[in-house]
Protein backbone atom coordinates (compact mmCIF):
# COMPACT_ATOMS: atom_id res chain seq x y z
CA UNK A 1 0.72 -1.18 -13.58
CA UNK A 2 1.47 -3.16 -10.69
CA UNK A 3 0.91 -1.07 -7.35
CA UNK A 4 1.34 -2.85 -4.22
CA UNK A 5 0.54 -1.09 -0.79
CA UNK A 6 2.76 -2.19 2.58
CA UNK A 7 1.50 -1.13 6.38
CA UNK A 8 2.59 -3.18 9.26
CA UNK A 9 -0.18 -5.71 9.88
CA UNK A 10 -2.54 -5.28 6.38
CA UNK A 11 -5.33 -4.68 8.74
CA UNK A 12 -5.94 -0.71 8.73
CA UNK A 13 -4.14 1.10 6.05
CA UNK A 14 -3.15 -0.69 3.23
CA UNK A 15 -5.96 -2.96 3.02
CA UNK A 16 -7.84 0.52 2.94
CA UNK A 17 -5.46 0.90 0.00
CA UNK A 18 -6.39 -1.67 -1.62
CA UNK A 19 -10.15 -1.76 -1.18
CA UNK A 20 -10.40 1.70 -2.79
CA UNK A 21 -8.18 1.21 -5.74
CA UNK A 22 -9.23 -2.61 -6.46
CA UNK A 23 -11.30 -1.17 -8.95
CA UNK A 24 -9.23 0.66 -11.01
CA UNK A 25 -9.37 0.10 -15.13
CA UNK A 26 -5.83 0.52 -15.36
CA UNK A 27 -3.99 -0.70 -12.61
CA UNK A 28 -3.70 -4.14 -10.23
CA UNK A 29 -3.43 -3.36 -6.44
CA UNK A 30 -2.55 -5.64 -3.41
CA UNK A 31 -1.25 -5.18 -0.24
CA UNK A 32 0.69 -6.88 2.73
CA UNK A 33 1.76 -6.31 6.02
CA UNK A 34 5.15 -6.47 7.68
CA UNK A 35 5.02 -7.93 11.15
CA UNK A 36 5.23 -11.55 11.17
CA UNK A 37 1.10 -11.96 12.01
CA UNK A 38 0.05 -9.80 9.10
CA UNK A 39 -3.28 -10.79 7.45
CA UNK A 40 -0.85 -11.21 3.89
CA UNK A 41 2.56 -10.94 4.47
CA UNK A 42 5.13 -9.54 2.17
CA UNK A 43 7.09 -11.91 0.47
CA UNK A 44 9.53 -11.90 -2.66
CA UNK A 45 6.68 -12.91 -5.00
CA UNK A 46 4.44 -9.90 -4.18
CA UNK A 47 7.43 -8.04 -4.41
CA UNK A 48 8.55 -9.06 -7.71
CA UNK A 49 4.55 -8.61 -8.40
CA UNK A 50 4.95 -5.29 -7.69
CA UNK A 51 5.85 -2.02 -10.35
CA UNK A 52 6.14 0.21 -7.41
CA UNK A 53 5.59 0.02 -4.14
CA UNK A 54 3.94 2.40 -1.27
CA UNK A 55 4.64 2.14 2.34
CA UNK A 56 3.09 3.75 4.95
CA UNK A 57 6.39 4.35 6.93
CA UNK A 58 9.80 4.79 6.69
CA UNK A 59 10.51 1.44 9.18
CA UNK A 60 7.95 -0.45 6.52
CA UNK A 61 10.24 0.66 3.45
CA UNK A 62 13.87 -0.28 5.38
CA UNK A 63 12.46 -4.20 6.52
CA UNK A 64 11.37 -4.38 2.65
CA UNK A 65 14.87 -3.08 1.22
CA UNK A 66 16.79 -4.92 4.35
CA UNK A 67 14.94 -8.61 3.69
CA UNK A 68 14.86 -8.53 -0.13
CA UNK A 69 16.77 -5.71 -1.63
CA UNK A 70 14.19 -4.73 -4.42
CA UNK A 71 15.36 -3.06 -7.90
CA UNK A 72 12.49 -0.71 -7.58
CA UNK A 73 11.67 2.17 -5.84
CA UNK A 74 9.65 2.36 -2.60
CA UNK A 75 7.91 5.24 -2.00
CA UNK A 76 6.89 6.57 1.65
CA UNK A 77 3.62 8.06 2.07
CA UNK A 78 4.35 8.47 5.68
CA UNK A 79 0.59 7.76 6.83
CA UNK A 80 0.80 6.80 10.75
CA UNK A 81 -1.12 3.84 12.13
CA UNK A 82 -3.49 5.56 13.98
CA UNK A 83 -6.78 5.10 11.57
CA UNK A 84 -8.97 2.08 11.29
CA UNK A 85 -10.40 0.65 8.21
CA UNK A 86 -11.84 2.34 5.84
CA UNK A 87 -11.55 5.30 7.91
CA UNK A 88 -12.87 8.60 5.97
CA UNK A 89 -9.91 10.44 6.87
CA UNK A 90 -7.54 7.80 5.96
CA UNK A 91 -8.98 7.45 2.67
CA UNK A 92 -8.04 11.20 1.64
CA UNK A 93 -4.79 10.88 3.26
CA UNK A 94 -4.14 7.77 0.70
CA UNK A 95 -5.65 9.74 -2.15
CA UNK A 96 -3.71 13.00 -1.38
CA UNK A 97 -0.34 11.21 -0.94
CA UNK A 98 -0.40 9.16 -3.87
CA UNK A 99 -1.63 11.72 -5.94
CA UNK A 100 1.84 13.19 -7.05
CA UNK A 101 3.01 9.58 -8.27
CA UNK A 102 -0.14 7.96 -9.68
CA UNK A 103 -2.76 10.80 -10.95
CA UNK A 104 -4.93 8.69 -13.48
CA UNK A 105 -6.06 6.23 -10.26
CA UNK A 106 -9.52 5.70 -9.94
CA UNK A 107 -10.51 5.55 -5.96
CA UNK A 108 -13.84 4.25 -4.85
CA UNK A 109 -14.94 5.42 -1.44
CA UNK A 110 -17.10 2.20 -1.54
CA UNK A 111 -15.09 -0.69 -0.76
CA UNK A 112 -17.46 -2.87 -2.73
């Protein structure tokens, strides 16, 4: 499965994401960022990448359905910005929300 992770600026939160699901046996995981100087930026090809897709907020899910109207669901884990990297707490706040869509994911704590 395809997972792809959206925040606003893929600095923080879903490059956390990422980093502590890259490893996973049984799933691919990227991320991207919605404001126009995000490190990746969504486009159509990481969307069409993408089996399902988790935003951090509501406003992250609305520019992705407004821009390029996507067949597949977007979930909102409604995780505020207000956690850096690989921040301990915002790891378990990933794990926990995810949790009721994807149970068989693997997270490392270490991002390498």
């Amino acid at each position: 499965m395809n997972i792809l992770f959206i925040c606003s600026k893929n600095k923080w939160r879903s490059r956390t994401a990422e980093t502590i699901f890259r490893n996973s046996n049984s799933h691919e995981v990227k991320s991207a960022g919605t404001d126009e100087d995000a490190q990746v930026r969504v486009n159509a090809k990481l969307i069409n990448w993408a089996d399902i897709i988790f935003a951090m907020e509501t406003k992250h899910r609305e520019m992705i359905q407004q821009k390029f109207s996507p067949s597949k669901k977007i979930i909102v884990l409604h995780i505020p910005d207000d956690y850096q990297y690989m921040d301990p707490e915002l790891i378990q706040s990933i794990r926990t929300a995810i949790t009721p869509y994807i149970d068989d994911f693997e997270a490392k704590s270490e991002p390498f």
